[in-house]
PDB file of N, CA and C in Angstrom:
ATOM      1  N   UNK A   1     -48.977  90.893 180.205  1.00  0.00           N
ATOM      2  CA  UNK A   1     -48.223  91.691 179.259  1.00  0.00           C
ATOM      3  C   UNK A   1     -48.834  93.082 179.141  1.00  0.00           C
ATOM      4  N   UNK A   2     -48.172  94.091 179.836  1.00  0.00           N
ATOM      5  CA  UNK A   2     -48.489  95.463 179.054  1.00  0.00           C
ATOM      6  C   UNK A   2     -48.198  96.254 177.876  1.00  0.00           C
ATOM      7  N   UNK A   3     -47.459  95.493 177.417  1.00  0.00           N
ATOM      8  CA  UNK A   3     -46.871  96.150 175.969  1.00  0.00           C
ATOM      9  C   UNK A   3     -47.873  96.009 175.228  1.00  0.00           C
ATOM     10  N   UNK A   4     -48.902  94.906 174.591  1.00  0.00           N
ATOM     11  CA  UNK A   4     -49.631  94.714 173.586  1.00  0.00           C
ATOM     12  C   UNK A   4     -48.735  94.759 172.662  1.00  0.00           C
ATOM     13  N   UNK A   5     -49.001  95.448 171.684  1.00  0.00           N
ATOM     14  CA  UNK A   5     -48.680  95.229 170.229  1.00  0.00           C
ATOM     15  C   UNK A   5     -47.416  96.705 170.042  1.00  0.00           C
ATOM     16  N   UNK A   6     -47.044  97.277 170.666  1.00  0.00           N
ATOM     17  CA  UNK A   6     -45.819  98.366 170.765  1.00  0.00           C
ATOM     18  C   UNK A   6     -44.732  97.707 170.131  1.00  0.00           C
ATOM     19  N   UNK A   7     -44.131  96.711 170.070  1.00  0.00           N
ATOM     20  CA  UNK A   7     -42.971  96.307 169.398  1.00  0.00           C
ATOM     21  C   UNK A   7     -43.739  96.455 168.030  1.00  0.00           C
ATOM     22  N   UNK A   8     -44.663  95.930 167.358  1.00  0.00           N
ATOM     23  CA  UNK A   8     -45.042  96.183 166.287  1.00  0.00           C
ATOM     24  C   UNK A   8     -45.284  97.380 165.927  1.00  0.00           C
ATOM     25  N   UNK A   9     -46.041  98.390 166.602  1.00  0.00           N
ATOM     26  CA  UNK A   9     -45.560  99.693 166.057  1.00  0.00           C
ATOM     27  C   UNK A   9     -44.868 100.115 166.202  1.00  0.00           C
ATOM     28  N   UNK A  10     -43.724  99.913 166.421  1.00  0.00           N
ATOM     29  CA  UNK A  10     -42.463 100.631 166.851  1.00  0.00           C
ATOM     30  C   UNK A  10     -41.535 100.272 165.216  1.00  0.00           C
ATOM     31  N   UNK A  11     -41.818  99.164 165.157  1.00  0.00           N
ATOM     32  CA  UNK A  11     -41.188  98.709 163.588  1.00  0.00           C
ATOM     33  C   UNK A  11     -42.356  99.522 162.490  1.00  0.00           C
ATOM     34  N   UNK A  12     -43.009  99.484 162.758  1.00  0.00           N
ATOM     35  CA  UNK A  12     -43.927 100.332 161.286  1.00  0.00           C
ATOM     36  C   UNK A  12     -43.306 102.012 161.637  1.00  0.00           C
ATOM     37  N   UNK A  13     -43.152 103.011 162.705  1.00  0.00           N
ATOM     38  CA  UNK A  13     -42.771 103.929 162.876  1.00  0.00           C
ATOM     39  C   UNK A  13     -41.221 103.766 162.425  1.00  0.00           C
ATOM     40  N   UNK A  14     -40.573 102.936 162.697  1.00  0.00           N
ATOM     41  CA  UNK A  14     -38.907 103.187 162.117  1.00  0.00           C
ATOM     42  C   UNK A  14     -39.039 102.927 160.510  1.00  0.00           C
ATOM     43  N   UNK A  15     -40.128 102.187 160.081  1.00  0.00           N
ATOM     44  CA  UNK A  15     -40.171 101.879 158.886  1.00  0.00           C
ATOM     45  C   UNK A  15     -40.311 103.251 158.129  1.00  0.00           C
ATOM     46  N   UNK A  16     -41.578 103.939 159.124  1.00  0.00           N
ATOM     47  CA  UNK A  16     -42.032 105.408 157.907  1.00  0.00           C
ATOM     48  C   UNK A  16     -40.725 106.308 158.437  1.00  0.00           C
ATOM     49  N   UNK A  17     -40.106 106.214 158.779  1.00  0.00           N
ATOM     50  CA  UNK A  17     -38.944 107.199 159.098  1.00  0.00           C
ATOM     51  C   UNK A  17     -37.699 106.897 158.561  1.00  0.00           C
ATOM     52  N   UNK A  18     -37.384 105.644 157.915  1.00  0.00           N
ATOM     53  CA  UNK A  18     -36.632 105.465 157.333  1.00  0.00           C
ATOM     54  C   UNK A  18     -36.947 105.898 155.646  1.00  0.00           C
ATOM     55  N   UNK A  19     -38.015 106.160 155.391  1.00  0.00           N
ATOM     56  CA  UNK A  19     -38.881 106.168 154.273  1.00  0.00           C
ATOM     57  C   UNK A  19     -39.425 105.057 153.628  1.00  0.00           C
ATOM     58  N   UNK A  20     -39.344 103.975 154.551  1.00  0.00           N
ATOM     59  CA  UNK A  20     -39.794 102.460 153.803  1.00  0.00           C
ATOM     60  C   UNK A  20     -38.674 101.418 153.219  1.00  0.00           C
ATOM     61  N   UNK A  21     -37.964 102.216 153.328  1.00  0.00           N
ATOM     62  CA  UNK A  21     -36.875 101.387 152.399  1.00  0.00           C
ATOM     63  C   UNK A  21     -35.807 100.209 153.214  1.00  0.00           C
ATOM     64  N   UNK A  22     -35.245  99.367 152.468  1.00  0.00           N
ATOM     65  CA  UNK A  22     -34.921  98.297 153.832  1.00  0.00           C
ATOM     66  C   UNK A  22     -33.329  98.945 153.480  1.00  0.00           C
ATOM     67  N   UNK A  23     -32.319  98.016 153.109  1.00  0.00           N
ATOM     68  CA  UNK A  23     -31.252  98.383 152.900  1.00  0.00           C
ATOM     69  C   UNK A  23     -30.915  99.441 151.586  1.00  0.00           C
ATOM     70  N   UNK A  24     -30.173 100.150 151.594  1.00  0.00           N
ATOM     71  CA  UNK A  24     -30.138 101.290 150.465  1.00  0.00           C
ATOM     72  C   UNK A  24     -28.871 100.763 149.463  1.00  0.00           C
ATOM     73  N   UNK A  25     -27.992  99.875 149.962  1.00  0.00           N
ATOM     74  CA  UNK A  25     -26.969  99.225 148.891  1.00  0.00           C
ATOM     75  C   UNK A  25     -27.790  98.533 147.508  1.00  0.00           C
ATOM     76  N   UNK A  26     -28.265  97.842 147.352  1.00  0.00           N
ATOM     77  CA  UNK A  26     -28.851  96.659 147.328  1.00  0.00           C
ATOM     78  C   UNK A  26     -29.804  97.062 145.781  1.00  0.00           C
ATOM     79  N   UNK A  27     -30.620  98.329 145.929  1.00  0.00           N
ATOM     80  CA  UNK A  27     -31.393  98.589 144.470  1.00  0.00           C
ATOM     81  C   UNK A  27     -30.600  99.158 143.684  1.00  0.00           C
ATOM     82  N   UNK A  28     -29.339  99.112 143.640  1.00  0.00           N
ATOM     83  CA  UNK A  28     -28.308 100.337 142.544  1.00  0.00           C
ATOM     84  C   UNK A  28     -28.386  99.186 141.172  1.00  0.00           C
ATOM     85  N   UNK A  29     -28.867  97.761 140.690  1.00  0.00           N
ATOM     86  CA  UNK A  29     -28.491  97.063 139.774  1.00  0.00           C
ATOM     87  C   UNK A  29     -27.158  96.615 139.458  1.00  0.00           C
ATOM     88  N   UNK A  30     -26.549  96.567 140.759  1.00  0.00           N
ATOM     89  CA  UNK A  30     -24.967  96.341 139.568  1.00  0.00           C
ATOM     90  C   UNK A  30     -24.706  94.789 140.689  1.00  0.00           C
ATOM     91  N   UNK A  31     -24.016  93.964 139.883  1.00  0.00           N
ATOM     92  CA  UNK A  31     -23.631  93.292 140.392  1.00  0.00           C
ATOM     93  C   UNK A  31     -22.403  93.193 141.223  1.00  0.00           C
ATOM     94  N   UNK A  32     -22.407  91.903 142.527  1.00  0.00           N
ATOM     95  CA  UNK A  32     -21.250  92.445 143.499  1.00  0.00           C
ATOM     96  C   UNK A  32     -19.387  92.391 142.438  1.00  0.00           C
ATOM     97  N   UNK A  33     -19.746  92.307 142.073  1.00  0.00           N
ATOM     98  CA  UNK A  33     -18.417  92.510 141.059  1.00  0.00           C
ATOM     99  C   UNK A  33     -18.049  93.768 140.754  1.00  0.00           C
ATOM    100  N   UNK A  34     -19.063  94.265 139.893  1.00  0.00           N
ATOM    101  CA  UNK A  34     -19.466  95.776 139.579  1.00  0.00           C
ATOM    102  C   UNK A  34     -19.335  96.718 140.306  1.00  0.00           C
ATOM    103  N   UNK A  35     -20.139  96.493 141.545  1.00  0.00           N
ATOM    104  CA  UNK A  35     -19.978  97.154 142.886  1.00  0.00           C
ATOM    105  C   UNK A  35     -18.420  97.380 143.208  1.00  0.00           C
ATOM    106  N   UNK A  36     -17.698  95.575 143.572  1.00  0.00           N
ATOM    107  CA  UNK A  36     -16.520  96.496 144.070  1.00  0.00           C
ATOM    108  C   UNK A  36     -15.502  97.020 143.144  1.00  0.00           C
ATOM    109  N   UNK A  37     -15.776  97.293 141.559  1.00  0.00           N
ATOM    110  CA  UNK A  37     -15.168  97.892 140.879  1.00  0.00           C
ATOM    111  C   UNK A  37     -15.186  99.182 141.381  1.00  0.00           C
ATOM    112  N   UNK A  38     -16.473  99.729 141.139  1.00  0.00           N
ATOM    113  CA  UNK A  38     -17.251 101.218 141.040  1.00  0.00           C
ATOM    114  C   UNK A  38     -16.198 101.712 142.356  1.00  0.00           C
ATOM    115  N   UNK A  39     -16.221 100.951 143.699  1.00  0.00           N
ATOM    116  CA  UNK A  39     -15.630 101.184 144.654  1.00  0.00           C
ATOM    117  C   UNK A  39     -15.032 101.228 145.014  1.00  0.00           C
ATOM    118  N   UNK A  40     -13.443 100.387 143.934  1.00  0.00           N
ATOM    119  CA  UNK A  40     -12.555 100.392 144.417  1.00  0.00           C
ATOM    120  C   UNK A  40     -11.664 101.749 143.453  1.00  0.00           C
ATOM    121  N   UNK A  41     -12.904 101.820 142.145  1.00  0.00           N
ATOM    122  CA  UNK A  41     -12.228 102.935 141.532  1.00  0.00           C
ATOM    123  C   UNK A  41     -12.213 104.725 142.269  1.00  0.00           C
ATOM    124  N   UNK A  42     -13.318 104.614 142.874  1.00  0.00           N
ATOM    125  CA  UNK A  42     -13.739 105.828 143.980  1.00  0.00           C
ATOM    126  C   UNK A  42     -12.476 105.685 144.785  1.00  0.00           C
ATOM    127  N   UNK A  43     -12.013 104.604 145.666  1.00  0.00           N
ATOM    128  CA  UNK A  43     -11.224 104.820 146.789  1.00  0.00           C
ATOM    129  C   UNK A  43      -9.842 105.252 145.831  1.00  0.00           C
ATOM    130  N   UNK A  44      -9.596 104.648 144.545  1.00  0.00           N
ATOM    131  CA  UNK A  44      -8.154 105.245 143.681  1.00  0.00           C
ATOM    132  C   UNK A  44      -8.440 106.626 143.782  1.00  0.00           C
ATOM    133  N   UNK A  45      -9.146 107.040 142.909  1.00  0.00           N
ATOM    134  CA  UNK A  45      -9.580 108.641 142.937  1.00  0.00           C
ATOM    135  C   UNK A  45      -9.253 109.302 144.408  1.00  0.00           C
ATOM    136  N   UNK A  46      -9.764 108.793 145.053  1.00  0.00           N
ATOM    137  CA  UNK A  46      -9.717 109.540 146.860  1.00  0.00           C
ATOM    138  C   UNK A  46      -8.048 109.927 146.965  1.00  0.00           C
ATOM    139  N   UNK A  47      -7.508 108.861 146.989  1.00  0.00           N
ATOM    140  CA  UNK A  47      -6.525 108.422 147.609  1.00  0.00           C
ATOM    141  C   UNK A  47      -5.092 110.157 146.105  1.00  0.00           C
ATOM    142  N   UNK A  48      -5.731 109.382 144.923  1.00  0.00           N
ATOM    143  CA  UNK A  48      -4.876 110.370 144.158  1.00  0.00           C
ATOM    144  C   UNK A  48      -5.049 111.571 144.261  1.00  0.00           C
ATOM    145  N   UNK A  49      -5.839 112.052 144.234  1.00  0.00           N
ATOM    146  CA  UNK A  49      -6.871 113.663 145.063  1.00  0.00           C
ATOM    147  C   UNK A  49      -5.826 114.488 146.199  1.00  0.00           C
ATOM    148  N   UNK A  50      -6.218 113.203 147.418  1.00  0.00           N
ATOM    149  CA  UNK A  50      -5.082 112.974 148.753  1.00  0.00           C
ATOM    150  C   UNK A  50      -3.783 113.235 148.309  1.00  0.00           C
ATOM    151  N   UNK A  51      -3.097 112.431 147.689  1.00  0.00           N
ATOM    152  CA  UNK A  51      -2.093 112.432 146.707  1.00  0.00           C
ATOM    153  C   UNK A  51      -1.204 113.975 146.771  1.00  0.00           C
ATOM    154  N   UNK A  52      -2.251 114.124 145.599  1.00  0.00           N
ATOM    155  CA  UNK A  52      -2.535 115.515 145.074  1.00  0.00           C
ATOM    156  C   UNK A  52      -2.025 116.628 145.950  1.00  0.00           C
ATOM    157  N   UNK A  53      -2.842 116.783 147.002  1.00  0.00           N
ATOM    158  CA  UNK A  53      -2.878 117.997 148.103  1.00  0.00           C
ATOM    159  C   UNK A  53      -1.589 117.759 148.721  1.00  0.00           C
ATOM    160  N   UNK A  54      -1.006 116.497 148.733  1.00  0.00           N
ATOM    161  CA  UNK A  54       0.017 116.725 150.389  1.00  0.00           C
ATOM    162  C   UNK A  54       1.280 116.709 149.092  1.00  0.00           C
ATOM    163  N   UNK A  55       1.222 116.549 147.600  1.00  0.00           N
ATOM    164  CA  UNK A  55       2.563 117.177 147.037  1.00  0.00           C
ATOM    165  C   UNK A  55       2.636 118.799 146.045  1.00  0.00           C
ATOM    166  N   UNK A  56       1.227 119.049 146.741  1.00  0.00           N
ATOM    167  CA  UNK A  56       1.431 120.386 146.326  1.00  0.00           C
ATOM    168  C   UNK A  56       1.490 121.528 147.620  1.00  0.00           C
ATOM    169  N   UNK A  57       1.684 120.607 148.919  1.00  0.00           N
ATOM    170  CA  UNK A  57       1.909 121.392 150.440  1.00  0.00           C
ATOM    171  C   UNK A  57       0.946 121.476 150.633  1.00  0.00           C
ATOM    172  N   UNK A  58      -0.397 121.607 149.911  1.00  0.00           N
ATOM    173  CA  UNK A  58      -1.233 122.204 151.081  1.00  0.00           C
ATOM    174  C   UNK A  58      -1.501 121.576 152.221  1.00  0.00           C
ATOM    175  N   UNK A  59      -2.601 122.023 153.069  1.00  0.00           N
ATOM    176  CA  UNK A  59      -2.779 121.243 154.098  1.00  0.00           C
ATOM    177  C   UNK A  59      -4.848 120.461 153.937  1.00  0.00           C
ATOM    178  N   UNK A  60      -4.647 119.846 155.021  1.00  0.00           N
ATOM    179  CA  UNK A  60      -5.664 118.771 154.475  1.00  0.00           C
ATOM    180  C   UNK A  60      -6.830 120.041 155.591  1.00  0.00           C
ATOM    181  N   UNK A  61      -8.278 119.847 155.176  1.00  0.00           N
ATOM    182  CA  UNK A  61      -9.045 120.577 155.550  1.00  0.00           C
ATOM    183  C   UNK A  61      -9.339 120.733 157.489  1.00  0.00           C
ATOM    184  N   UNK A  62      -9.181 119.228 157.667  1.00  0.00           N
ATOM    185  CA  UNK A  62      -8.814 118.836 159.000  1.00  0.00           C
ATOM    186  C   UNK A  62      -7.623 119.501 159.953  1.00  0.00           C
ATOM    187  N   UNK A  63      -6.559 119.732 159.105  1.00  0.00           N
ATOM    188  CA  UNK A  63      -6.036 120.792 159.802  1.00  0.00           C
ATOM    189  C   UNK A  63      -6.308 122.172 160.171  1.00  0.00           C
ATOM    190  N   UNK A  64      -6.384 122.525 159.253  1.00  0.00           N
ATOM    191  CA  UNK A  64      -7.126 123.658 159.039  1.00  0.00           C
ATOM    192  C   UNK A  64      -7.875 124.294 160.249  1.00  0.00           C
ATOM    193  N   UNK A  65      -8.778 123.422 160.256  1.00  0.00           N
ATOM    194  CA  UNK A  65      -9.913 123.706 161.321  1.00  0.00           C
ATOM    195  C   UNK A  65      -9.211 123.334 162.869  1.00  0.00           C
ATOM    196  N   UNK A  66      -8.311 122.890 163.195  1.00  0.00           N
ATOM    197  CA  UNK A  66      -7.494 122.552 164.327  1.00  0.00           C
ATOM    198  C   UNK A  66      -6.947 124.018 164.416  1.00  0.00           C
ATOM    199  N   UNK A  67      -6.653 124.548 164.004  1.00  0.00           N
ATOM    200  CA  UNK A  67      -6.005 125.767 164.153  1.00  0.00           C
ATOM    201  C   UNK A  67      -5.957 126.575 164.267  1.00  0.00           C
ATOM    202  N   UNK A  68      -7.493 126.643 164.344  1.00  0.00           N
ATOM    203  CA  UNK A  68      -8.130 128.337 164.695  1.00  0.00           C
ATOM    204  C   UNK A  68      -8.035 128.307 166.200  1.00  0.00           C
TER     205      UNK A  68
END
């Protein structure tokens, strides 16, 4: 074996580069209930926002930038 111990530092280096942290969902405290409230109230908001823009004509930012 020439590797030695390289898979193991290879996980402590992704570790300090991630900043240590494992999954980032997971410490917010809310329960998965909570969660897909919080989330499903964000995607309403999005969507009415969206809404919003395409009955007042404008155009969405994505176009925009197609067009130069």
């Amino acid at each position: 074996m020439t590797r030695g111990n390289q898979r193991e530092r290879d996980r402590e280096r992704a570790q300090a580069r991630s900043g240590g942290k494992g999954s980032k969902g997971k410490d917010d405290g809310l329960t998965p209930e909570q969660r897909r409230e919080r989330d499903a109230k964000a995607l309403q908001e999005k969507a009415a926002k969206k809404a919003g823009q395409a009955a007042s004509g404008g155009e969405s930012s994505a176009s925009k930038n197609n067009k130069k």
